[in-house]
N, C-alpha and C. Protein backbone atom coordinates (compact mmCIF):
# COMPACT_ATOMS: atom_id res chain seq x y z
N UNK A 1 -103.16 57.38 19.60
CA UNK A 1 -102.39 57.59 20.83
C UNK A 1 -102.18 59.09 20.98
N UNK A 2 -103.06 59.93 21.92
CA UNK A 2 -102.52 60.95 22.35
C UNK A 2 -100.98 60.99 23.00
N UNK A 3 -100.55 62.61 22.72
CA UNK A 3 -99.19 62.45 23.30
C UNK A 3 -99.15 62.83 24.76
N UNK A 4 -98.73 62.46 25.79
CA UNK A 4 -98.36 62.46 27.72
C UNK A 4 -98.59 64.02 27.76
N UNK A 5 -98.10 65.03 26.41
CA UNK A 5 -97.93 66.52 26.71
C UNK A 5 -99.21 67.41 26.74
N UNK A 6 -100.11 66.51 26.33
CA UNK A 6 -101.55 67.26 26.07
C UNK A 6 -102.01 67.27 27.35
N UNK A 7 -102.41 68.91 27.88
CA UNK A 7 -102.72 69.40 28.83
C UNK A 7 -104.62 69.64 28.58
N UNK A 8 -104.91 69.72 27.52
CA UNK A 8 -106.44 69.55 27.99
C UNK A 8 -106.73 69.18 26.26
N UNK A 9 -108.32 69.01 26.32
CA UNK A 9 -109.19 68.02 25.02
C UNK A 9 -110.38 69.25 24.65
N UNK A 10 -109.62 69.84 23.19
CA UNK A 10 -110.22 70.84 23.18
C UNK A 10 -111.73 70.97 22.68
N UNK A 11 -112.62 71.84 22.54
CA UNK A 11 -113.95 71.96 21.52
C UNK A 11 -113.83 71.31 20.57
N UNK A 12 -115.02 70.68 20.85
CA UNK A 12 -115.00 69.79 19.39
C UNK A 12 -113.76 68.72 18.91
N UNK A 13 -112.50 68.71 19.51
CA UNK A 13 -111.64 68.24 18.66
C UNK A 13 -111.56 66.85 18.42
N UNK A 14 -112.40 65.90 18.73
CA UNK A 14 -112.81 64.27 18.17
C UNK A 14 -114.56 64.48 17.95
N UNK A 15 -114.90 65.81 18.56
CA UNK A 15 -116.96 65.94 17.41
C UNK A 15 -116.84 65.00 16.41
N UNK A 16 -117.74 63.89 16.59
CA UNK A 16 -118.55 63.64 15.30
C UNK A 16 -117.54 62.87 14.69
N UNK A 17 -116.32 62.41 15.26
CA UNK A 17 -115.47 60.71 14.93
C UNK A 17 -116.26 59.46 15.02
N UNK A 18 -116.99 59.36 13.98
CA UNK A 18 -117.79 58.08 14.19
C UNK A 18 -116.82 56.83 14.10
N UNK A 19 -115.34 56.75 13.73
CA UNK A 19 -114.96 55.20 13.72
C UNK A 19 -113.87 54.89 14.86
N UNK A 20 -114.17 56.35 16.17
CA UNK A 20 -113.12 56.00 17.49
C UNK A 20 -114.09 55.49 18.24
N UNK A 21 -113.53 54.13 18.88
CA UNK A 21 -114.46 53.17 19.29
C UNK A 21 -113.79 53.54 21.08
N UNK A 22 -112.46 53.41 20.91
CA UNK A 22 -111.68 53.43 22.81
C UNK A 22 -110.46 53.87 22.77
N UNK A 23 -110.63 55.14 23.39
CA UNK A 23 -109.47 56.28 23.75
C UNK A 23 -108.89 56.12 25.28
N UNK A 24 -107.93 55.95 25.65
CA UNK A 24 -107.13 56.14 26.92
C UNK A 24 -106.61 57.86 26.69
N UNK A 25 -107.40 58.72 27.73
CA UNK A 25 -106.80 60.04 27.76
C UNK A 25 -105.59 60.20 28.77
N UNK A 26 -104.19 60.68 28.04
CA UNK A 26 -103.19 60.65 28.87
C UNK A 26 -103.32 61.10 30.53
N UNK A 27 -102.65 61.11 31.27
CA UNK A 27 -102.56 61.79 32.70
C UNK A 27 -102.01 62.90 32.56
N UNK A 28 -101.74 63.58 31.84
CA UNK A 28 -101.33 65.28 31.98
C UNK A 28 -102.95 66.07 31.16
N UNK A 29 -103.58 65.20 30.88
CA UNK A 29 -104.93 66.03 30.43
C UNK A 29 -105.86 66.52 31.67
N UNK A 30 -106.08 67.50 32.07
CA UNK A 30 -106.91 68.18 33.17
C UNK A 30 -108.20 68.57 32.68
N UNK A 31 -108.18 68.62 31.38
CA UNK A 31 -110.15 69.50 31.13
C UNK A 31 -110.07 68.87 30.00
N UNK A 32 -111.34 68.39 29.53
CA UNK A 32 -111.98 68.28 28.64
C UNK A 32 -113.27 69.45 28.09
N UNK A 33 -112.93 70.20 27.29
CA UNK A 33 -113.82 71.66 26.62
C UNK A 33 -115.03 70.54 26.34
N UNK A 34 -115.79 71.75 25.87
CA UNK A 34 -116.89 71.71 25.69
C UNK A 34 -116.87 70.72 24.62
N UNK A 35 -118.40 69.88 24.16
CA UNK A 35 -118.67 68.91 22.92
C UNK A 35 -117.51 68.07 21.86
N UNK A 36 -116.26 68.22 23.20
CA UNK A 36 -115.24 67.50 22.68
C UNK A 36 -115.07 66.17 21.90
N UNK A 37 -116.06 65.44 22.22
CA UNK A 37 -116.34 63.84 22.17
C UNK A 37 -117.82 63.79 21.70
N UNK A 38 -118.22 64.64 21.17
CA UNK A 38 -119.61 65.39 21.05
C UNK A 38 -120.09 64.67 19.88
N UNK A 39 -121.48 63.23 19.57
CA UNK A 39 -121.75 62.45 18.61
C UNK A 39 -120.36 61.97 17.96
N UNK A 40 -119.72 61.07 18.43
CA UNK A 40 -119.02 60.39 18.41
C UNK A 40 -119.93 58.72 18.37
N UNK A 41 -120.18 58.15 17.29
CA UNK A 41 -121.26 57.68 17.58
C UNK A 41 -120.90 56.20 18.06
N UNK A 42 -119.62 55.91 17.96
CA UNK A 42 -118.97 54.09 17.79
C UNK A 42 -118.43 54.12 18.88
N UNK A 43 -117.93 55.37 19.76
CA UNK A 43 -117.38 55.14 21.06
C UNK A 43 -117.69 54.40 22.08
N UNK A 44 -117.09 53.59 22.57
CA UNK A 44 -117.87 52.59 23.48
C UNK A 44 -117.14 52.86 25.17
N UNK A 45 -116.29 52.85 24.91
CA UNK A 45 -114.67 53.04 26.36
C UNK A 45 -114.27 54.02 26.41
N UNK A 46 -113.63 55.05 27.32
CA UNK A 46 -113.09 56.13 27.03
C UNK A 46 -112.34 56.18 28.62
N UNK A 47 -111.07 56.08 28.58
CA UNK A 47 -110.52 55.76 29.92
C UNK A 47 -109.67 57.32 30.38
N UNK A 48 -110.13 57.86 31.91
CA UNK A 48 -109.69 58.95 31.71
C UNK A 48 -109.21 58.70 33.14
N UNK A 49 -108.01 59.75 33.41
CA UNK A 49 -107.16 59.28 34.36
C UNK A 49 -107.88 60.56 35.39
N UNK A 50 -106.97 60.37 36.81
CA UNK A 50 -107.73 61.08 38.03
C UNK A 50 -107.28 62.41 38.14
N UNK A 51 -106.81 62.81 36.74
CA UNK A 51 -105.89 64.11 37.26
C UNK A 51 -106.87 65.06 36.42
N UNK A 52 -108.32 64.75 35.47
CA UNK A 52 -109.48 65.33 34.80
C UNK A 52 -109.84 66.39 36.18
N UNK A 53 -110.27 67.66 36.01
CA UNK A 53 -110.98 68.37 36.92
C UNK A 53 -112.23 69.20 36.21
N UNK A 54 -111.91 69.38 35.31
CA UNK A 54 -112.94 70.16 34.30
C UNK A 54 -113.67 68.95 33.09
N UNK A 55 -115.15 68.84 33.42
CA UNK A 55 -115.46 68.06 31.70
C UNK A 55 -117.03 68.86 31.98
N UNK A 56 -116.49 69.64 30.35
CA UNK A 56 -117.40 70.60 29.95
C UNK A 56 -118.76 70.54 29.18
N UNK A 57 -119.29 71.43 29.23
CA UNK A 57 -120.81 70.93 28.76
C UNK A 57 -120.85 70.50 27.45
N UNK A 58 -121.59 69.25 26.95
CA UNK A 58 -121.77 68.48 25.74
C UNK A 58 -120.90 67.48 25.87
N UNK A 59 -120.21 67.43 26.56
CA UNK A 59 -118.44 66.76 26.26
C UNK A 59 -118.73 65.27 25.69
N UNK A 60 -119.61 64.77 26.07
CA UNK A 60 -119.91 63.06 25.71
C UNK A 60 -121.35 63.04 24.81
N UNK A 61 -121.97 64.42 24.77
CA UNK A 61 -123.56 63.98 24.28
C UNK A 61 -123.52 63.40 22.80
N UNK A 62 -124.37 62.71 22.63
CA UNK A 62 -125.14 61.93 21.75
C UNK A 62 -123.99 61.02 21.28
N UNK A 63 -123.07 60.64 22.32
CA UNK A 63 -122.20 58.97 22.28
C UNK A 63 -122.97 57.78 22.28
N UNK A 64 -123.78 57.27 21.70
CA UNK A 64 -124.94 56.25 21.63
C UNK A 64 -124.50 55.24 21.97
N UNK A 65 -123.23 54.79 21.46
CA UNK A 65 -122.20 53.23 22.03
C UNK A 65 -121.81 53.26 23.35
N UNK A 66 -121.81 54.68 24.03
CA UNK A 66 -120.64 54.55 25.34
C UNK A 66 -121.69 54.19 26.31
N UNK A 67 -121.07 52.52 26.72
CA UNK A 67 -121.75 51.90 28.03
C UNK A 67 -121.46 52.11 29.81
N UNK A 68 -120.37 53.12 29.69
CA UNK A 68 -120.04 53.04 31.20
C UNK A 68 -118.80 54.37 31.42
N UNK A 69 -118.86 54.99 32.13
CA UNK A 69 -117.86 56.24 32.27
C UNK A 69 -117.47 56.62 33.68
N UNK A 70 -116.60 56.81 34.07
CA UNK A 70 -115.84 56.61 35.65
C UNK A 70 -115.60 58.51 36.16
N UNK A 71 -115.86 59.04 36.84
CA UNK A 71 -116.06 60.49 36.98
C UNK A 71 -114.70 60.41 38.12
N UNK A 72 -113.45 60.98 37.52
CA UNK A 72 -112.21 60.68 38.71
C UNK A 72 -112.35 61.11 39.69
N UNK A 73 -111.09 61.26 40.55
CA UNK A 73 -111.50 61.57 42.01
C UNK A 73 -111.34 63.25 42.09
N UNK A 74 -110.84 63.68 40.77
CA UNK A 74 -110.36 65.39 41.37
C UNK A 74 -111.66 66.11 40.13
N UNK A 75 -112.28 65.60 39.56
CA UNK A 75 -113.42 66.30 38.60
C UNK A 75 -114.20 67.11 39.89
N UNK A 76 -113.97 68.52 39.64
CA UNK A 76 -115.01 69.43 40.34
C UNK A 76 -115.90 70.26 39.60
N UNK A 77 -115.72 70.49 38.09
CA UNK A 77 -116.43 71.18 37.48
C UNK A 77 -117.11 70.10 36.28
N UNK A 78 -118.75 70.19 36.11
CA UNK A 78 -119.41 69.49 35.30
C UNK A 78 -120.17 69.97 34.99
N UNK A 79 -120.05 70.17 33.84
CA UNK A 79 -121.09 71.36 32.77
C UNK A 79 -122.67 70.52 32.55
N UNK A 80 -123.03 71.03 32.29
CA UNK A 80 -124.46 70.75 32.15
C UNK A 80 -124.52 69.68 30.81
N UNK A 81 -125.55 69.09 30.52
CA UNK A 81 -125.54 68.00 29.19
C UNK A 81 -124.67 66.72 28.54
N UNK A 82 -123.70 66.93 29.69
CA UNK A 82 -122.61 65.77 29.33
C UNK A 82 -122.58 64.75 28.67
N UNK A 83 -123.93 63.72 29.00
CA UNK A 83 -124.11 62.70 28.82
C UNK A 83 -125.19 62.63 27.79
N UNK A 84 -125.92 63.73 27.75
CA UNK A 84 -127.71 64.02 26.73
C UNK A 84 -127.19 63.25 25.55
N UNK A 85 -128.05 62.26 25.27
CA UNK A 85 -128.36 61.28 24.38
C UNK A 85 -127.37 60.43 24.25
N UNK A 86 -126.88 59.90 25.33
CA UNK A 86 -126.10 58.83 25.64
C UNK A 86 -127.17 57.66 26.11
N UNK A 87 -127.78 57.12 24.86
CA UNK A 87 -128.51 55.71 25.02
C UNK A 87 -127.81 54.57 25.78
N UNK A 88 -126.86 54.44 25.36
CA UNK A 88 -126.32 53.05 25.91
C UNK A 88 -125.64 52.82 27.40
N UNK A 89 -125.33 54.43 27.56
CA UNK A 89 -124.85 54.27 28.90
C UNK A 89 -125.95 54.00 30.40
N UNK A 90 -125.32 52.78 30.66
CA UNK A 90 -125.45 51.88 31.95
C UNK A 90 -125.38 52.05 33.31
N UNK A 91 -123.69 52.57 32.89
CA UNK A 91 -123.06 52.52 34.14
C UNK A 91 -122.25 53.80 34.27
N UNK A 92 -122.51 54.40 35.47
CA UNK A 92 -121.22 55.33 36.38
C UNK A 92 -121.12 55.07 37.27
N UNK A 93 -119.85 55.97 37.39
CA UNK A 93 -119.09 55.38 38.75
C UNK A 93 -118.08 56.36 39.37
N UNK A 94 -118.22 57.10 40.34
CA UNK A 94 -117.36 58.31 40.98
C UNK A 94 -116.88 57.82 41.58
N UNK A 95 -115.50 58.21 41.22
CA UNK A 95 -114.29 57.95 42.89
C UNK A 95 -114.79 57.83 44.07
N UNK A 96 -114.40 56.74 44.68
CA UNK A 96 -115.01 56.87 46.44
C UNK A 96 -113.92 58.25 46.45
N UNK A 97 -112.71 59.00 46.10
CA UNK A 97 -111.94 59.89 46.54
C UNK A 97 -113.04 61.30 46.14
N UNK A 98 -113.49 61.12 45.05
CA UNK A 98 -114.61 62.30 44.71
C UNK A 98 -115.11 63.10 45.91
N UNK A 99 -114.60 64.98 45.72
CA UNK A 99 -115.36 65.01 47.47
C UNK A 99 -116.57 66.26 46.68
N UNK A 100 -116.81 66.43 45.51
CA UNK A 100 -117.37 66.80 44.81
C UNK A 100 -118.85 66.68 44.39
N UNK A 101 -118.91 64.82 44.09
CA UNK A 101 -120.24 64.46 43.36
C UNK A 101 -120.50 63.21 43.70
N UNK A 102 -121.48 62.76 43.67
CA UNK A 102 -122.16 61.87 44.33
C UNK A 102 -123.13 61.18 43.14
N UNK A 103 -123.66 59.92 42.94
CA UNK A 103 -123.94 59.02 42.59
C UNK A 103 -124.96 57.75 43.26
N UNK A 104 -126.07 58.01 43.14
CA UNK A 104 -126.62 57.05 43.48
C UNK A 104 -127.97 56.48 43.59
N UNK A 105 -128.38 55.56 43.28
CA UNK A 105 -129.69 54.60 42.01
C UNK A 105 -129.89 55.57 41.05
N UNK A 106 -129.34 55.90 40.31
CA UNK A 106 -128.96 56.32 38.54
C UNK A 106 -129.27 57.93 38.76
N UNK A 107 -128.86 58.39 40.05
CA UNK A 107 -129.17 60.46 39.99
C UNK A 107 -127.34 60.25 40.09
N UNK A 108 -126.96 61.53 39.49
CA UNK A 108 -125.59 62.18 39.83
C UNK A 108 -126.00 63.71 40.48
N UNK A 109 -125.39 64.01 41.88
CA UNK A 109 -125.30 64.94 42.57
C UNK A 109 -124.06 65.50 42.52
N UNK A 110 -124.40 67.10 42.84
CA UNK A 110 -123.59 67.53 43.69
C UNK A 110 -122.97 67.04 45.21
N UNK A 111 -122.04 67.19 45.70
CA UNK A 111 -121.48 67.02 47.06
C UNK A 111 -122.47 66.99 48.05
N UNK A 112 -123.37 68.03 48.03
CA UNK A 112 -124.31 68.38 49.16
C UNK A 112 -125.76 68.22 48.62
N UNK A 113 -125.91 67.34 47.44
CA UNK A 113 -126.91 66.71 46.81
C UNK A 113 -128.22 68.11 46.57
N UNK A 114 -127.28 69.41 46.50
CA UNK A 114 -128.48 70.55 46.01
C UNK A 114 -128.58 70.65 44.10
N UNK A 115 -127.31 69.95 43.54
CA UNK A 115 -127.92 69.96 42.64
C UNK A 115 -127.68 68.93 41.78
N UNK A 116 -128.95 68.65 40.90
CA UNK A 116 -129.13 67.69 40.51
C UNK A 116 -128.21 67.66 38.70
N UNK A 117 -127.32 66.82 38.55
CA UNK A 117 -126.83 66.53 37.04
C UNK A 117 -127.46 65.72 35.93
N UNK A 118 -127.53 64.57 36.42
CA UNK A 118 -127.74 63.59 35.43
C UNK A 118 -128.67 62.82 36.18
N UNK A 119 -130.18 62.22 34.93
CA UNK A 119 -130.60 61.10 35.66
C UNK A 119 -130.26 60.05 34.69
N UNK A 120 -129.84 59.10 35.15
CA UNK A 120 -128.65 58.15 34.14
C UNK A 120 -129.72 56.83 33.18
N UNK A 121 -130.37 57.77 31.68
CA UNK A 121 -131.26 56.90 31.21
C UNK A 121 -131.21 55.39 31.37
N UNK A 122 -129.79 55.02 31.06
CA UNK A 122 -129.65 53.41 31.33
C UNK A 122 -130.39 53.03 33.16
N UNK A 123 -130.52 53.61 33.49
CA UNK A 123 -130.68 53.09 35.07
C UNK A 123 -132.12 52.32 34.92
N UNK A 124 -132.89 52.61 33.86
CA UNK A 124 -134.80 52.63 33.69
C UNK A 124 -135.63 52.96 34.66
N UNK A 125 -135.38 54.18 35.20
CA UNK A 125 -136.57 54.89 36.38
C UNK A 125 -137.77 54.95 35.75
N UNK A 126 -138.41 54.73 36.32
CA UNK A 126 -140.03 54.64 35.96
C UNK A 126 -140.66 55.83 37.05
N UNK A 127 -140.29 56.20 38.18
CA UNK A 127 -140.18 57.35 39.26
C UNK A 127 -139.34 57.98 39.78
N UNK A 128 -139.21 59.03 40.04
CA UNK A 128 -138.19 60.22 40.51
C UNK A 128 -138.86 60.91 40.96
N UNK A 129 -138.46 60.81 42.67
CA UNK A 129 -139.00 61.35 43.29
C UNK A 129 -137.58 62.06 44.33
N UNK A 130 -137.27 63.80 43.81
CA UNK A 130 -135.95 64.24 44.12
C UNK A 130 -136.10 64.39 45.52
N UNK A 131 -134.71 63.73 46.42
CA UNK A 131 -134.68 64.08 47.58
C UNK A 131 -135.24 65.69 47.88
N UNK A 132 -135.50 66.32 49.30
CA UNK A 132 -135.55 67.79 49.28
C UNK A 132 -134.32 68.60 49.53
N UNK A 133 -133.27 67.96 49.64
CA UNK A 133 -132.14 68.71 49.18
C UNK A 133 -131.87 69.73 47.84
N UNK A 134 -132.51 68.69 46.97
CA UNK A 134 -132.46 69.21 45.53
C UNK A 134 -133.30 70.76 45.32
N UNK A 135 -131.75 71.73 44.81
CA UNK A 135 -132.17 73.32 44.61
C UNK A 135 -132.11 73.32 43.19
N UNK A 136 -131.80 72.74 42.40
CA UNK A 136 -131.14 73.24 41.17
C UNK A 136 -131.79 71.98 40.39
N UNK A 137 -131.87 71.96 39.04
CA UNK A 137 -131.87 70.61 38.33
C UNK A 137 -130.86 71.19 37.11
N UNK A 138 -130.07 70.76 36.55
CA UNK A 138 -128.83 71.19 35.19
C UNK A 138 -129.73 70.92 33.66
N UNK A 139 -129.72 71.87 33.18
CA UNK A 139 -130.40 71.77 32.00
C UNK A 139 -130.07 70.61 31.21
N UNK A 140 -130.61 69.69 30.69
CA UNK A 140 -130.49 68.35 30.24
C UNK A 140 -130.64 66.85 31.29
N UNK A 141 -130.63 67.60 32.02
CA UNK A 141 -130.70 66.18 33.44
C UNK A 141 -131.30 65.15 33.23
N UNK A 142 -132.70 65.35 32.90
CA UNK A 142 -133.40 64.19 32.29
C UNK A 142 -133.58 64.12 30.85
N UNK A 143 -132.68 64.33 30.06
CA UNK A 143 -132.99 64.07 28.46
C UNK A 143 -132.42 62.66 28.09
N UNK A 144 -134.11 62.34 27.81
CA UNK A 144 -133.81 60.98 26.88
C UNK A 144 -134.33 60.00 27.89
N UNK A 145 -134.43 60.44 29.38
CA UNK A 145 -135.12 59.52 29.96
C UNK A 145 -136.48 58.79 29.54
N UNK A 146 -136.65 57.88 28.58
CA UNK A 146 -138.16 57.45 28.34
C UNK A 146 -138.72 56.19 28.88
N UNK A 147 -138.31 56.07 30.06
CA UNK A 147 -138.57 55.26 31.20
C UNK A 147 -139.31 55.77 32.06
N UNK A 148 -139.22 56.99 31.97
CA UNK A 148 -139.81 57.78 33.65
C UNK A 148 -141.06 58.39 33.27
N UNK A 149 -142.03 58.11 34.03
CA UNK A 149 -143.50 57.82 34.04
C UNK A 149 -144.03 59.14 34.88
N UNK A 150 -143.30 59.37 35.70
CA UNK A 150 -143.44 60.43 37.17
C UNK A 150 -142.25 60.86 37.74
N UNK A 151 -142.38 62.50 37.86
CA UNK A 151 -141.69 63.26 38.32
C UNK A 151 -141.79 64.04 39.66
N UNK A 152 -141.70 63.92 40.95
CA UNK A 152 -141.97 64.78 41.90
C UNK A 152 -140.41 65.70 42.34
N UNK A 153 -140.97 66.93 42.15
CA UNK A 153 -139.80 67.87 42.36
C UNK A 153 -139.45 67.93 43.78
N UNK A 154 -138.74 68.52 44.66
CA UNK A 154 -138.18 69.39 45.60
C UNK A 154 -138.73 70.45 46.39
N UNK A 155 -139.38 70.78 47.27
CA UNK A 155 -139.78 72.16 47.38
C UNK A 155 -139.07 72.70 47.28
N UNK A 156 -137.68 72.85 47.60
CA UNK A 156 -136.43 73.98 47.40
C UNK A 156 -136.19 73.98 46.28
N UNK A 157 -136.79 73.82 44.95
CA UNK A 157 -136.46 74.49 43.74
C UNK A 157 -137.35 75.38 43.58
N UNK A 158 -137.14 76.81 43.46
CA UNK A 158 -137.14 77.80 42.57
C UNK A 158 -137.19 78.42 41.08
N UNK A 159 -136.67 77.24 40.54
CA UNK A 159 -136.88 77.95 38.79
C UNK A 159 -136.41 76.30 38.25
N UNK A 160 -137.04 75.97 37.36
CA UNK A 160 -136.69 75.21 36.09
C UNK A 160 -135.85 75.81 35.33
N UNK A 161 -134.75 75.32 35.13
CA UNK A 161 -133.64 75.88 33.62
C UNK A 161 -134.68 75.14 32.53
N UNK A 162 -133.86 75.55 31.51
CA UNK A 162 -134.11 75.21 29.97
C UNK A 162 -134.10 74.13 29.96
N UNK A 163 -134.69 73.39 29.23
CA UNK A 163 -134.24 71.88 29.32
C UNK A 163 -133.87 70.93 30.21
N UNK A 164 -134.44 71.34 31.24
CA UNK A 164 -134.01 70.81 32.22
C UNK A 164 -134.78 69.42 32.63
N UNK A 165 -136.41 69.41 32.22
CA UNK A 165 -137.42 68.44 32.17
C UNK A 165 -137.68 67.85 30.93
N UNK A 166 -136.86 68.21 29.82
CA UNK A 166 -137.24 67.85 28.43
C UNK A 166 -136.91 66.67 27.98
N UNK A 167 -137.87 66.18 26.67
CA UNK A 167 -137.36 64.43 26.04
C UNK A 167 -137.77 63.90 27.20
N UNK A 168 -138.69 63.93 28.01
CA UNK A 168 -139.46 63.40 28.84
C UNK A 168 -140.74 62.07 28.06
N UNK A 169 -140.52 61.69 27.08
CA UNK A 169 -141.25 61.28 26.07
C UNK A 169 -142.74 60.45 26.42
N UNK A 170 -142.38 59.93 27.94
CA UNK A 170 -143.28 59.26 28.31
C UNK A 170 -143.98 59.53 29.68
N UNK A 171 -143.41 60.89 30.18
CA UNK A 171 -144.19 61.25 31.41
C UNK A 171 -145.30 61.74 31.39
N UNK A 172 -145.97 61.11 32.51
CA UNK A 172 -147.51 61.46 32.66
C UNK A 172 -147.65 62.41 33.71
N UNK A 173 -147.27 61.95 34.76
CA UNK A 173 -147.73 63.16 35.64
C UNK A 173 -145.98 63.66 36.40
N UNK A 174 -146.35 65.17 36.86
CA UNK A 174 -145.17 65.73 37.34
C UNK A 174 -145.52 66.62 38.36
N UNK A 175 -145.57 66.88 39.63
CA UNK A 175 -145.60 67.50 40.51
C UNK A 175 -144.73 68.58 40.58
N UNK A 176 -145.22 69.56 40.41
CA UNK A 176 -144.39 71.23 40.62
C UNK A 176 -144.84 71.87 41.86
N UNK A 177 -143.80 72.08 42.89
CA UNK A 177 -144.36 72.76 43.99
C UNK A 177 -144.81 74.02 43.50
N UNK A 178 -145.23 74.65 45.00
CA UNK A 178 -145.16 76.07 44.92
C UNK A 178 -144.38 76.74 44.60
N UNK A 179 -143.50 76.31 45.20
CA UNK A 179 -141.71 77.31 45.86
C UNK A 179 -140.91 77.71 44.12
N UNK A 180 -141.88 76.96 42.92
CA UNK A 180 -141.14 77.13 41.61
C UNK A 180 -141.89 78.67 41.20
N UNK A 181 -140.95 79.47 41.04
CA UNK A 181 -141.16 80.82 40.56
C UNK A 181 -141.20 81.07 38.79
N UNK A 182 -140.65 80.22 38.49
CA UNK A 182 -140.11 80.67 36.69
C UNK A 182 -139.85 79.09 36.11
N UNK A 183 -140.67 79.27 35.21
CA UNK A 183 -139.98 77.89 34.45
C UNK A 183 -140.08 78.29 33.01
């Protein structure tokens, strides 16, 4: 039982708790730091209230148990890798209040769908083909996807980040426009 007074969930500070299975994070918690929850490997639930605005990069990666995670309605900042090697997860689900991020057949967007977060391995894409909205892809976006067969980018992307196409394990073909300068 966290205590009501904890104002945020710092680095690392449950990393690598393999026997916390389901945490309720109080309502006075606003950020979750970086790789907070980071290989946590038994976690399955993790209930976080709508007053979260910050969840930082790593914050959930390599949670292998966690089947489903709810993105509140005031989360505006989402670090890159959140979810990377989250096998089991299924399901998300953003606040209809969310005026932030967007959700939908297993992509997580930005507001104005330019950039791309998460492609949600549980979903099993076999194709991704990014709207042309998409400017950006977040380094880790597709890690671990080994469902997805084919990739067609965006013309409005400009540069590949790091990791941004990686653990691609089973893609065959990938379409790179022109408009990509640097990868």
């Amino acid at each position: 039982v966290l205590p009501e007074s904890l104002k945020r969930i710092s680095t690392q500070m449950f990393g690598k708790c393999s026997s916390l299975k389901t945490l309720t994070i109080p309502a006075g918690v606003n950020e979750i730091e970086s790789r907070a929850f980071a290989d946590c490997s038994s976690l399955e639930k993790i209930t976080i209230s709508d007053n979260v605005y910050t969840i930082e990069s790593g914050s959930f990666s390599n949670c292998k148990s966690l089947k489903e995670f709810y993105i509140g309605q005031n989360v505006k900042e989402l670090g890159y890798g959140v979810f990377a090697g989250c096998d089991s997860l299924l399901k998300l689900k953003v606040s209809d209040k969310n005026t932030y991020f967007m959700y939908k057949d297993g992509l997580l967007f930005d507001d104005e769908g330019k950039t791309l977060y998460l492609v949600l391995k549980g979903a099993g894409l076999k194709k991704v083909s990014l709207p042309r909205t998409v400017e950006k892809i977040m380094p880790y976006a597709f890690w671990g996807c080994d469902t997805i067969t084919e990739v067609g980018l965006s013309e409005y992307i400009d540069a590949l980040e790091d990791y941004s196409l990686s653990n691609l394990k089973n893609l065959k073909s990938i379409v790179i426009p022109y408009s990509v300068k640097s990868i």
